[in-house]
N, C-alpha and C. Protein backbone atom coordinates (compact mmCIF):
# COMPACT_ATOMS: atom_id res chain seq x y z
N UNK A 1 -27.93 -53.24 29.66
CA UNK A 1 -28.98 -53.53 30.61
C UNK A 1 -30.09 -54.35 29.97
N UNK A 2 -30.51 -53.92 28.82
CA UNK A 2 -31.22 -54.49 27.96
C UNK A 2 -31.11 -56.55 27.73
N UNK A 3 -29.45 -56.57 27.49
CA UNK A 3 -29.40 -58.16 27.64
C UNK A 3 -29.64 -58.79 28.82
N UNK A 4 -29.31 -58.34 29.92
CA UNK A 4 -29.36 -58.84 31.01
C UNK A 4 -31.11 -58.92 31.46
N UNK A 5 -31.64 -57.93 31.00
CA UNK A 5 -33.22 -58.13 31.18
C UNK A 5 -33.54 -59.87 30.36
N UNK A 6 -33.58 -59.65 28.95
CA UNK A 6 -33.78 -61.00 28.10
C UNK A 6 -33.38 -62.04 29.33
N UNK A 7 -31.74 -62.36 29.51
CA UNK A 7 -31.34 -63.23 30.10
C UNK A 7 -32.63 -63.53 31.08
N UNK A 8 -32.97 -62.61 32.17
CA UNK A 8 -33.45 -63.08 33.04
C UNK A 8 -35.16 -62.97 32.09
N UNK A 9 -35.80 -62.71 31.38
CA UNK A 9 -36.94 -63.18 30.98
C UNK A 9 -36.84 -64.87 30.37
N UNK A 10 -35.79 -65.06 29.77
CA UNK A 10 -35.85 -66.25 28.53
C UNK A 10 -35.56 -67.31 30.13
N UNK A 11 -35.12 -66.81 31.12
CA UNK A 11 -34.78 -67.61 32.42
C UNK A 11 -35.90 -67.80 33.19
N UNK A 12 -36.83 -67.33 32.90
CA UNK A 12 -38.30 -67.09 33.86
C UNK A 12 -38.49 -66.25 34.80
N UNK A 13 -37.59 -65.53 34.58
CA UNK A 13 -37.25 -64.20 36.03
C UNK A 13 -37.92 -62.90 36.00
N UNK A 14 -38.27 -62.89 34.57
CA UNK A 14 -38.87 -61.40 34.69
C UNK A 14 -40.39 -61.26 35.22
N UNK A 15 -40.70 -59.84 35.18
CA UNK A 15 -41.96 -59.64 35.97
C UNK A 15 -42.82 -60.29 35.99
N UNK A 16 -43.30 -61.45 34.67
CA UNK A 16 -44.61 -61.66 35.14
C UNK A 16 -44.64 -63.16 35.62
N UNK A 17 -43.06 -63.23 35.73
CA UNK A 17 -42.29 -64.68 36.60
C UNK A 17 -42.76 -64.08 38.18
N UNK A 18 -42.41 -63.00 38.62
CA UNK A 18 -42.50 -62.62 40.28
C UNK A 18 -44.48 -62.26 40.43
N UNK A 19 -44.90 -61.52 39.12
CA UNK A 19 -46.42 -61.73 39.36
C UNK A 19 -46.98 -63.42 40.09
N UNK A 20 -46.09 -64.17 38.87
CA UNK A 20 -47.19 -65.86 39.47
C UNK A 20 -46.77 -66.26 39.97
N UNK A 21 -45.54 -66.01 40.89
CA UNK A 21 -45.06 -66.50 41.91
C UNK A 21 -45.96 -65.84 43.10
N UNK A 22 -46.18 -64.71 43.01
CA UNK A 22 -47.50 -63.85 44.02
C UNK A 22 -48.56 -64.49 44.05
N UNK A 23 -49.22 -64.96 42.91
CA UNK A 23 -49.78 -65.24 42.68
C UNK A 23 -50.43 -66.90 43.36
N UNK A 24 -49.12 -67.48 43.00
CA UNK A 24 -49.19 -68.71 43.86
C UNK A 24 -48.98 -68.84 44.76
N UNK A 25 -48.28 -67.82 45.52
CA UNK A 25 -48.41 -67.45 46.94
C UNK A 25 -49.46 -67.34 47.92
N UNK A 26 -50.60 -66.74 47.29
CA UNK A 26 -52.03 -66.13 47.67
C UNK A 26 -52.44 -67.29 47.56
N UNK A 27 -52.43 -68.33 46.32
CA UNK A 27 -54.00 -69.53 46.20
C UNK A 27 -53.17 -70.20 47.20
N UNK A 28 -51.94 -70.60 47.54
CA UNK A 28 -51.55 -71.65 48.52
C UNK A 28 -51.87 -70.97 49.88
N UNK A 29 -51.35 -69.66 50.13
CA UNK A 29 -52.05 -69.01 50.97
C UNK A 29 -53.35 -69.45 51.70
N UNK A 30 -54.46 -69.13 50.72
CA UNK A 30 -55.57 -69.13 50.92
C UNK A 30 -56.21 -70.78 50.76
N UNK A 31 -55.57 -71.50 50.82
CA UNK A 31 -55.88 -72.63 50.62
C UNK A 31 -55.34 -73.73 51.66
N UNK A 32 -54.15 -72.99 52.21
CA UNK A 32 -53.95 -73.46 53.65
C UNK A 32 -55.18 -73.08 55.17
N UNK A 33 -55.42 -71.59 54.38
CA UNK A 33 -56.12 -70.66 55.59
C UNK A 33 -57.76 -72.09 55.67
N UNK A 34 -57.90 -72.29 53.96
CA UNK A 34 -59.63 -72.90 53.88
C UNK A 34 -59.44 -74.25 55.13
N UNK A 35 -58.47 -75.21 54.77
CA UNK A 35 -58.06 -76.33 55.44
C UNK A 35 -58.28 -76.22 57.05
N UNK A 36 -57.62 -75.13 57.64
CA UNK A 36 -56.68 -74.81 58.88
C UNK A 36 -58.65 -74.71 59.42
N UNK A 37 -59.18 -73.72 59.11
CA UNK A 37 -60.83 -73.08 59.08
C UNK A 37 -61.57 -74.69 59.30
N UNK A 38 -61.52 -75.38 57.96
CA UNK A 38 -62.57 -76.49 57.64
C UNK A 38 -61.75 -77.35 58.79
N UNK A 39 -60.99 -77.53 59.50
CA UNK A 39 -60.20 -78.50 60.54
C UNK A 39 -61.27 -78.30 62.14
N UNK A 40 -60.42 -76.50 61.96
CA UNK A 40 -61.70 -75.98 63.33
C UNK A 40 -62.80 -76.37 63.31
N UNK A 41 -63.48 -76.14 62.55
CA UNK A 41 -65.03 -76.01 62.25
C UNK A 41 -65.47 -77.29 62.55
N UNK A 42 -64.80 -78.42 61.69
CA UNK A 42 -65.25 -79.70 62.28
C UNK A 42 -65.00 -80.23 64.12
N UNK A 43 -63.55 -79.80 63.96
CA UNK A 43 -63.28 -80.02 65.73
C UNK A 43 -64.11 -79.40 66.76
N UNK A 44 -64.98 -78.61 66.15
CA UNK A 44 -65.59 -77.29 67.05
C UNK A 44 -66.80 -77.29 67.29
N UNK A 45 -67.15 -77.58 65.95
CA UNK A 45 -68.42 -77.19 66.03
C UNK A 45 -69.47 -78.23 65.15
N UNK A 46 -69.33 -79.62 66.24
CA UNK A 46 -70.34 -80.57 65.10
C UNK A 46 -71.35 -80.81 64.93
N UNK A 47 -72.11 -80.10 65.72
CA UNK A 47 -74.03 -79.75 65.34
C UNK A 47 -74.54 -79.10 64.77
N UNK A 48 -73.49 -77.74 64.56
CA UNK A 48 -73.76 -76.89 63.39
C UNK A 48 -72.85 -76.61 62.25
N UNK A 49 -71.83 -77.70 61.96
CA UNK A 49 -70.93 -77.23 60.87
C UNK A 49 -71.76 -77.64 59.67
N UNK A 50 -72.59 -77.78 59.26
CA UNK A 50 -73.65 -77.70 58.41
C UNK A 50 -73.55 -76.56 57.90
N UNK A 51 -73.61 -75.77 58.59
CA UNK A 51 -73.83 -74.41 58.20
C UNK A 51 -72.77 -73.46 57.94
N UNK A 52 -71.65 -74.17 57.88
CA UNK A 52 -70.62 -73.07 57.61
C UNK A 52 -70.12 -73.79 56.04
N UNK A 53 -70.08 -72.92 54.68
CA UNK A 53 -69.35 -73.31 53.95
C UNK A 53 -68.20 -72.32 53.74
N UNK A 54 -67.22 -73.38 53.25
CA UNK A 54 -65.65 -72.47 52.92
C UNK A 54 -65.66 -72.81 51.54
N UNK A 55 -65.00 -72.24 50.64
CA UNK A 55 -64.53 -72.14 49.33
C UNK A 55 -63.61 -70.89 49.01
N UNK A 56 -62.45 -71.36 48.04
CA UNK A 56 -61.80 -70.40 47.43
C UNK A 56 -62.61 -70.35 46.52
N UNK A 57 -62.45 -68.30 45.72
CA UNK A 57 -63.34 -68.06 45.18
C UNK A 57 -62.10 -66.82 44.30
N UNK A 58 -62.15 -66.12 42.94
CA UNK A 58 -61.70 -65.63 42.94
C UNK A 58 -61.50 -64.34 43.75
N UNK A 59 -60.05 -63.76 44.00
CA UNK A 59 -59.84 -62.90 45.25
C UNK A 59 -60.06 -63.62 46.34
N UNK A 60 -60.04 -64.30 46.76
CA UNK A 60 -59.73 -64.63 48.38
C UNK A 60 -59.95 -66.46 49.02
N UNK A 61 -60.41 -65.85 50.32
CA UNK A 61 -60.78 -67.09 51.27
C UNK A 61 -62.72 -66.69 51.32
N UNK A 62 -63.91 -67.54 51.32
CA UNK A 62 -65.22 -67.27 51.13
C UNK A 62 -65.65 -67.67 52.13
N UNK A 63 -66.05 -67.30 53.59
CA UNK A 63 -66.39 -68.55 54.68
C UNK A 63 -67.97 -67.94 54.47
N UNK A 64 -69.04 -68.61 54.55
CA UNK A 64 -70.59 -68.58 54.64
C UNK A 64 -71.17 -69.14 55.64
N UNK A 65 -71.59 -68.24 56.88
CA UNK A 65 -72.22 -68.84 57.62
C UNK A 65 -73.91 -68.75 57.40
N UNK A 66 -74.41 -69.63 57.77
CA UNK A 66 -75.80 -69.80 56.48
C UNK A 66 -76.94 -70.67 57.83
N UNK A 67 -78.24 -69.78 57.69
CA UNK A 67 -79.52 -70.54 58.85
C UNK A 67 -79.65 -71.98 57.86
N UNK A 68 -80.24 -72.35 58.70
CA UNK A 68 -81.50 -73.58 58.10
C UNK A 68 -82.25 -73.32 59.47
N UNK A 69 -83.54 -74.22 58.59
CA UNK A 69 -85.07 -74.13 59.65
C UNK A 69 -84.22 -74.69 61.25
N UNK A 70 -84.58 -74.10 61.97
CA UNK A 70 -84.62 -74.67 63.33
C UNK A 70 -83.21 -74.15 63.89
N UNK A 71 -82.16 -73.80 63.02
CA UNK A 71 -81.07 -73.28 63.52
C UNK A 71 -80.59 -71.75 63.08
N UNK A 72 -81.08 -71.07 63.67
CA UNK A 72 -80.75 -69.43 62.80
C UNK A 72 -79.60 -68.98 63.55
N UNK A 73 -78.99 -68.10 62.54
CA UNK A 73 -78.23 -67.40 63.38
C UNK A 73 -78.08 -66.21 63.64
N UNK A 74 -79.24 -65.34 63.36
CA UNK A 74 -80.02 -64.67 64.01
C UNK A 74 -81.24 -64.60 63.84
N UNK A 75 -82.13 -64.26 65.17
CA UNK A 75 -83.88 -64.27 65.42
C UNK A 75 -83.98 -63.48 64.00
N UNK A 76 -85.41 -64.41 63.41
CA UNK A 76 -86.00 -63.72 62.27
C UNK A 76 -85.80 -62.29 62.91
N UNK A 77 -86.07 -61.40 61.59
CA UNK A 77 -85.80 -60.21 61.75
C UNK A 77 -85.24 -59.01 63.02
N UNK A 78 -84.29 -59.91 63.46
CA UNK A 78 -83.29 -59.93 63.65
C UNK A 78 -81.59 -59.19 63.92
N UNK A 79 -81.26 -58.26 63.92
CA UNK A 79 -79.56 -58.10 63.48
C UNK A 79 -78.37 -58.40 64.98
N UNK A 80 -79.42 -58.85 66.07
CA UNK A 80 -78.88 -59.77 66.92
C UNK A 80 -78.08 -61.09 66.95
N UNK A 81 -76.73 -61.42 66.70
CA UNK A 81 -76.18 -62.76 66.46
C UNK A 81 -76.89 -63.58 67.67
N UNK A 82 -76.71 -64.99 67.35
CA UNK A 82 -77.39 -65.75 68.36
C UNK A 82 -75.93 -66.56 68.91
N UNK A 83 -75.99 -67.20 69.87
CA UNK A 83 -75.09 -67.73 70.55
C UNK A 83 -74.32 -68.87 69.68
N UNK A 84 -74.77 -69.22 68.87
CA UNK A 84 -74.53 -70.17 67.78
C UNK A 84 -73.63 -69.36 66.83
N UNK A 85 -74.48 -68.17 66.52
CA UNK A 85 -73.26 -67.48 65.20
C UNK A 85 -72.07 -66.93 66.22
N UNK A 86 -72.57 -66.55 67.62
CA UNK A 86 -70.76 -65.72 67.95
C UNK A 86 -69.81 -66.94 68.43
N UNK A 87 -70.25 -68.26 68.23
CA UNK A 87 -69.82 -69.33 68.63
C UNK A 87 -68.58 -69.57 67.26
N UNK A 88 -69.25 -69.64 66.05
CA UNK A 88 -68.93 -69.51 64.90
C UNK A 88 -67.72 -68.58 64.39
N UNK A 89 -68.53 -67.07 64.46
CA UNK A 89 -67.68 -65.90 64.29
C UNK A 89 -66.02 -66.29 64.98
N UNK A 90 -66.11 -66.49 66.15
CA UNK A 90 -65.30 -66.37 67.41
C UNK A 90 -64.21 -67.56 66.32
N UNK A 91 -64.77 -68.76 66.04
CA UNK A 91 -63.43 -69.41 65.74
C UNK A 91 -63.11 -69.09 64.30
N UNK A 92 -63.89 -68.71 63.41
CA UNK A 92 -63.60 -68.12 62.69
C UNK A 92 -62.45 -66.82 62.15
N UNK A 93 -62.38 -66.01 63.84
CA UNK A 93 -61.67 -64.83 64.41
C UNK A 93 -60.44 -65.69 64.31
N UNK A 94 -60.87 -66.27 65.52
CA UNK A 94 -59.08 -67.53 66.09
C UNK A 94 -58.66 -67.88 64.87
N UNK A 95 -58.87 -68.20 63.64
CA UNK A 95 -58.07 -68.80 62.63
C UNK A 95 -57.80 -67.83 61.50
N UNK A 96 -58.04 -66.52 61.41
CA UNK A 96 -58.03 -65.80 60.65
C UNK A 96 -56.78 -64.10 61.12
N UNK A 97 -56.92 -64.18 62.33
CA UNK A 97 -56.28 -63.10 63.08
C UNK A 97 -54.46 -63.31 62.60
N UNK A 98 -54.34 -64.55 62.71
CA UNK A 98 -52.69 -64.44 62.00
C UNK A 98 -52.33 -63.75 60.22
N UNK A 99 -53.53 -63.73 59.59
CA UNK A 99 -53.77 -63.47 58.21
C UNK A 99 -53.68 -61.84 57.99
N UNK A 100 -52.72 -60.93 57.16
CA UNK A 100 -53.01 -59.94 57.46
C UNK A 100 -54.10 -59.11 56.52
N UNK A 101 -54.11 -59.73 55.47
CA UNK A 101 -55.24 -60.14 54.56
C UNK A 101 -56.54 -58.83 55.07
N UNK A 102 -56.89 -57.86 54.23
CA UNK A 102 -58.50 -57.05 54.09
C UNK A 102 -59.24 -58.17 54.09
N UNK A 103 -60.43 -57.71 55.10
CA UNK A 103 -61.68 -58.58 55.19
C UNK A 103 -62.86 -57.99 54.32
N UNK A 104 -64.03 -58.42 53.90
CA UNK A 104 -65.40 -58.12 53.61
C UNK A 104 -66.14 -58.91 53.97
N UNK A 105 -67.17 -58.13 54.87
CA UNK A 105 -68.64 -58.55 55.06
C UNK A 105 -69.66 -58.53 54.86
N UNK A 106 -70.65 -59.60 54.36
CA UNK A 106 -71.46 -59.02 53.67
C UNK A 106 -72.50 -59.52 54.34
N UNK A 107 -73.89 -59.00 54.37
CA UNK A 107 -75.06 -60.06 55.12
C UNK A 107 -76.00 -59.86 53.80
N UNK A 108 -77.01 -61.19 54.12
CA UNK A 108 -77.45 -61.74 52.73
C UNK A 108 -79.24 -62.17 53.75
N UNK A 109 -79.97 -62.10 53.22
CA UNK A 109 -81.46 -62.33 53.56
C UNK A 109 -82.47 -63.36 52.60
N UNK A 110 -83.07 -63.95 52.92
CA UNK A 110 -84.02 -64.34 51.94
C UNK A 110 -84.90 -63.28 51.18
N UNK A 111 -85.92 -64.02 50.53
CA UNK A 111 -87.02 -63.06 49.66
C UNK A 111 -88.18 -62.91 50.16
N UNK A 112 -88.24 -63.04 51.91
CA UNK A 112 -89.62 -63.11 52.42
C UNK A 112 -89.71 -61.25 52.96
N UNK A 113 -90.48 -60.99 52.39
CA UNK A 113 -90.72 -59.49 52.77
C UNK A 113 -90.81 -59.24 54.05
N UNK A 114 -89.88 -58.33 54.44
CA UNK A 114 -89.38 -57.64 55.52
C UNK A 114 -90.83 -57.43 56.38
N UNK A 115 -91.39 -57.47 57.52
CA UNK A 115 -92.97 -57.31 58.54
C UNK A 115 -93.20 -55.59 58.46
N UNK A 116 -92.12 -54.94 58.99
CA UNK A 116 -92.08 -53.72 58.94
C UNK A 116 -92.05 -52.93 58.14
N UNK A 117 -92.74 -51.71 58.13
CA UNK A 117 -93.04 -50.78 56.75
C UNK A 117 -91.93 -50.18 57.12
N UNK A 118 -91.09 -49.80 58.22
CA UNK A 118 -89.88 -49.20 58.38
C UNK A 118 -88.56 -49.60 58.01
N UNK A 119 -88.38 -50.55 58.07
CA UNK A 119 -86.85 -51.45 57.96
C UNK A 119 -87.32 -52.82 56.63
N UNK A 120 -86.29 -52.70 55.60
CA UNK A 120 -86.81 -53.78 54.35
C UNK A 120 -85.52 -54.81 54.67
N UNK A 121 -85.18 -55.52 53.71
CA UNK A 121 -84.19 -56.23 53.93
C UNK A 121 -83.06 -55.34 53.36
N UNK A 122 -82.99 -54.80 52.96
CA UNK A 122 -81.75 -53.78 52.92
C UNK A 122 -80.86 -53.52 54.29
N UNK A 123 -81.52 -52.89 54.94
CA UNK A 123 -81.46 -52.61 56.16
C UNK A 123 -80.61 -53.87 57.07
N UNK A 124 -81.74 -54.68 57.23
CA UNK A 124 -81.65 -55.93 57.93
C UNK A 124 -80.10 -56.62 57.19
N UNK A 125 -79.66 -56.99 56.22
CA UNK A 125 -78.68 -57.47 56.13
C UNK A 125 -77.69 -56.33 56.09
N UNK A 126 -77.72 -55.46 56.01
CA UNK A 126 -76.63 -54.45 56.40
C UNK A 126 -76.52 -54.32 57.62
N UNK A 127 -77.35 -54.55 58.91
CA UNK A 127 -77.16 -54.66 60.28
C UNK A 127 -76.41 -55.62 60.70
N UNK A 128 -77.06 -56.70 59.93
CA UNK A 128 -76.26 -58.18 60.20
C UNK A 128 -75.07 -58.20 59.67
N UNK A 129 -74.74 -57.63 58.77
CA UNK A 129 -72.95 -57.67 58.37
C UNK A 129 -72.35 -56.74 59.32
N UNK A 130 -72.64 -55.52 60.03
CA UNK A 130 -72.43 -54.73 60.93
C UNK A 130 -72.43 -55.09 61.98
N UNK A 131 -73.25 -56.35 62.30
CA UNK A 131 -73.15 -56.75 63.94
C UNK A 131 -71.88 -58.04 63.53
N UNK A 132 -71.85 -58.66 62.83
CA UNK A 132 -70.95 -59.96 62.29
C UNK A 132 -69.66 -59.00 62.42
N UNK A 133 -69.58 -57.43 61.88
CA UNK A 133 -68.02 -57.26 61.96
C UNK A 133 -67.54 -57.02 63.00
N UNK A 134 -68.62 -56.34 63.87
CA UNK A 134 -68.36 -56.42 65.46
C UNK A 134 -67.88 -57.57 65.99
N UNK A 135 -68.14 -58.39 66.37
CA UNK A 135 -68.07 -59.62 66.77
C UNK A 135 -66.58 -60.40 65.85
N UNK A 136 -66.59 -60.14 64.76
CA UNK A 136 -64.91 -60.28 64.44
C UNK A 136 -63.93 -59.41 65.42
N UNK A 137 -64.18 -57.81 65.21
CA UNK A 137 -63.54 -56.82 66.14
C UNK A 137 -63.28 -57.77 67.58
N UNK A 138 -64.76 -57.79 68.10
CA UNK A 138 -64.59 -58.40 69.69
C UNK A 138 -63.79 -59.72 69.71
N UNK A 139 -63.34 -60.16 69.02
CA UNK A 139 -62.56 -61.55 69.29
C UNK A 139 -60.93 -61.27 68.13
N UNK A 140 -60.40 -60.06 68.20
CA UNK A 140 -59.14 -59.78 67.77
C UNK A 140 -58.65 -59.13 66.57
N UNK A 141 -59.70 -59.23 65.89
CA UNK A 141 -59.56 -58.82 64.38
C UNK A 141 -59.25 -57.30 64.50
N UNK A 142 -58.46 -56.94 63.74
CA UNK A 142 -57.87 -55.38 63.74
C UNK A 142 -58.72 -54.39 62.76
N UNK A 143 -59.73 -53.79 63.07
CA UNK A 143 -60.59 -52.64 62.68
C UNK A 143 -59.78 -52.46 60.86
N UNK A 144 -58.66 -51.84 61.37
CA UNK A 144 -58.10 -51.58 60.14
C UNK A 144 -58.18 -52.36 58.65
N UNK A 145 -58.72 -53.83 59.23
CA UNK A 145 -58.09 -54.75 58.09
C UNK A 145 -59.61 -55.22 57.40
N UNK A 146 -60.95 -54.90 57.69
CA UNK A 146 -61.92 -54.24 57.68
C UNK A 146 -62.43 -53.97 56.28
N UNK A 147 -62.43 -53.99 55.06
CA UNK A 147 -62.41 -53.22 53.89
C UNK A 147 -63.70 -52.73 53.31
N UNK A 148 -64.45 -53.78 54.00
CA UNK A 148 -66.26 -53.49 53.28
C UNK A 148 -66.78 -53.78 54.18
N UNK A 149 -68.05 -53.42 54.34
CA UNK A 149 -68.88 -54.18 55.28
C UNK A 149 -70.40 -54.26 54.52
N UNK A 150 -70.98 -54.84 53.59
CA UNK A 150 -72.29 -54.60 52.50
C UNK A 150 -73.53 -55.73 53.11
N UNK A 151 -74.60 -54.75 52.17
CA UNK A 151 -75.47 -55.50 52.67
C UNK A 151 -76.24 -55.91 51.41
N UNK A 152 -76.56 -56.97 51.02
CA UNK A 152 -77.54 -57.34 49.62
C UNK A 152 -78.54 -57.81 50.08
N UNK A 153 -79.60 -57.74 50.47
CA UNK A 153 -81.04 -58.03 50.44
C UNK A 153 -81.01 -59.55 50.40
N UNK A 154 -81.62 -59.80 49.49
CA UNK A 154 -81.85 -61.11 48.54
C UNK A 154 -81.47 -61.11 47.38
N UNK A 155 -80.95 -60.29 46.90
CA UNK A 155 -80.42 -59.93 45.43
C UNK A 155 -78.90 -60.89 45.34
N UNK A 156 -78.59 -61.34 46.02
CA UNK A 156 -77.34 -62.36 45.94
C UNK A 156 -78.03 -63.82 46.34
N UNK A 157 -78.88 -64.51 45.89
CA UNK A 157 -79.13 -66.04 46.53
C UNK A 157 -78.19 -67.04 46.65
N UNK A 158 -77.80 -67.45 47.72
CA UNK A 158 -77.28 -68.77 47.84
C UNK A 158 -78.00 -69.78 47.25
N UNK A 159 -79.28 -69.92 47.39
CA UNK A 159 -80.44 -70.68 46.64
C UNK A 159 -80.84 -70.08 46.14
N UNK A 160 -80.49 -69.96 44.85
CA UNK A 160 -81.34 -68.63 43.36
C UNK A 160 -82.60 -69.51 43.09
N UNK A 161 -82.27 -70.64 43.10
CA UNK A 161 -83.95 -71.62 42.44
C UNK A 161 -85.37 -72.20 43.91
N UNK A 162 -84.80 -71.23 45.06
CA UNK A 162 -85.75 -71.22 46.04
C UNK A 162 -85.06 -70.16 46.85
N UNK A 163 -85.30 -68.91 46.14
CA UNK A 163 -85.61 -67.29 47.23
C UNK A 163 -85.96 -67.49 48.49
N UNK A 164 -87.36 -68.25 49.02
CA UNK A 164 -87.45 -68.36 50.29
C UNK A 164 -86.60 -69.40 51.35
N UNK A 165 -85.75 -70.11 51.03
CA UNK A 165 -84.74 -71.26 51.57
C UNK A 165 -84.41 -70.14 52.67
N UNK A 166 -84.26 -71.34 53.68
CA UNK A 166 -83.76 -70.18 55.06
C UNK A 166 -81.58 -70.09 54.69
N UNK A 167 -81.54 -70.98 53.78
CA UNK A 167 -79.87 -70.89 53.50
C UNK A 167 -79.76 -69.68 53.10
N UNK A 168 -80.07 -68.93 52.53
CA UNK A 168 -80.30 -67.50 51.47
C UNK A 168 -79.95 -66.04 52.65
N UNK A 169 -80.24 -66.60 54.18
CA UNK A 169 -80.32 -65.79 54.96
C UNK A 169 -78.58 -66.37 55.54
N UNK A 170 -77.78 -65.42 55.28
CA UNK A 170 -76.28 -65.57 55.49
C UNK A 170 -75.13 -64.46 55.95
N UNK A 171 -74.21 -64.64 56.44
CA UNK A 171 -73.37 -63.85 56.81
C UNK A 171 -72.24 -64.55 55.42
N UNK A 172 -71.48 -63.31 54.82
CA UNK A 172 -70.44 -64.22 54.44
C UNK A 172 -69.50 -63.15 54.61
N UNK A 173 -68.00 -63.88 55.17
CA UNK A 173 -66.78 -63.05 54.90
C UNK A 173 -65.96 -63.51 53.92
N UNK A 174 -65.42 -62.95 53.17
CA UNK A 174 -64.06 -62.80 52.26
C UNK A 174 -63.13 -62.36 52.72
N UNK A 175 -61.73 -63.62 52.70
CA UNK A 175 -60.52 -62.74 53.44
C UNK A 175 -59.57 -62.56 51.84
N UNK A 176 -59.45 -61.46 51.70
CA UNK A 176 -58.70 -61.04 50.39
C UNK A 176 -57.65 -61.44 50.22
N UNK A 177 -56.96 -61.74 49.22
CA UNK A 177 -55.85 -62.42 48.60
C UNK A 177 -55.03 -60.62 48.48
N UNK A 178 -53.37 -61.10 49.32
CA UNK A 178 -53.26 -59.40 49.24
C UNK A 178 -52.94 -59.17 47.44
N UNK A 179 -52.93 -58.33 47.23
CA UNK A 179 -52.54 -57.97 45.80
C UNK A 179 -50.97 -57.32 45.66
C-alpha cells in the first residue's frame, strides 16, 4: 500500500495535490462570483456603483457597500437601509443566492461620536449589519448560510488616514471560500 501511495505522491496525486486543487477551486470560484457581481453592479446601478467595492481577500468574496457625502446608505444615525442600499443589497442577493458559500456581515461607522448618551457606535453598526442581513434574508438568501453578523465601530477604517470620511461608514459582506 505504501508504494502505491509514493506512486501517486511522486505523480502529484497525493493529499496536498487534492488540497490545491480545492484550493483553486475556491480562488476561481470566487473570482468568477467578483466578475459576475462587478458586471451587475455596473449594469444596475450607475449612479451609485461608486460605492460598491469588490475584492478577493483572503477567505472569500469582500463586497463593501460604502456612503459618501450626499449619498448614504443609511440616515446618519441611522440602522434604517435607504432605498439605495436595499437597491444594492437586493442585487447583491440575485448574484450570490446560487453560491452555497457562509456569509459574514459586518457594519463599520466612522469616528464621529455617536449624539446619544444611549446608543455609541457599537450599537449602531451592529444594527446596520443586522438590518443588511435582513434584507439579504428578504431577497433569498438562506438564514442558515448566515455565519456572523459583527459590528466594529470605527475600529476597522476603510480610511485609517481620515476617521471622519463618510467611506468609513460601511456595510461589508464576505462570502466564504468553503473549506
Amino acid at each position: 500500500m505504501t508504494g502505491s501511495s509514493q506512486i501517486l505522491d511522486k505523480a502529484g496525486g497525493g493529499a496536498n495535490s487534492v488540497q490545491d486543487f480545492k484550493n483553486r477551486r475556491a480562488k476561481f470560484s470566487s473570482k468568477e462570483l467578483e466578475l459576475r457581481l462587478k458586471t451587475a453592479i455596473d449594469m444596475n446601478l450607475q449612479t451609485i456603483k461608486d460605492q460598491v467595492y469588490i475584492n478577493i481577500v483572503d477567505g472569500g468574496l469582500k463586497i463593501q457597500i460604502v456612503d459618501k457625502e450626499g449619498s448614504l446608505m443609511f440616515p446618519l444615525g441611522s440602522a434604517e437601509p435607504t432605498p439605495k442600499a436595499k437597491e444594492i443589497l437586493k442585487i447583491v442577493s440575485e448574484n450570490i443566492k446560487g453560491n452555497n458559500s457562509k456569509i459574514v456581515v459586518e457594519g463599520h461607522t466612522d469616528a464621529a461620536p455617536f449624539k446619544s448618551a444611549q446608543t455609541t457606535n457599537w450599537e449602531l453598526s451592529t444594527s446596520r449589519a443586522s438590518a443588511a442581513r435582513r434584507e439579504l434574508e428578504n431577497n433569498s438568501i438562506d438564514p442558515g448560510r448566515i455565519a456572523k453578523v459583527v459590528g466594529y465601530a470605527d475600529q476597522d477604517l476603510f480610511i485609517p488616514q481620515n476617521p471622519m470620511d463618510a467611506r468609513n461608514r460601511r456595510i461589508s459582506i464576505i462570502v466564504l471560500q468553503p473549506k
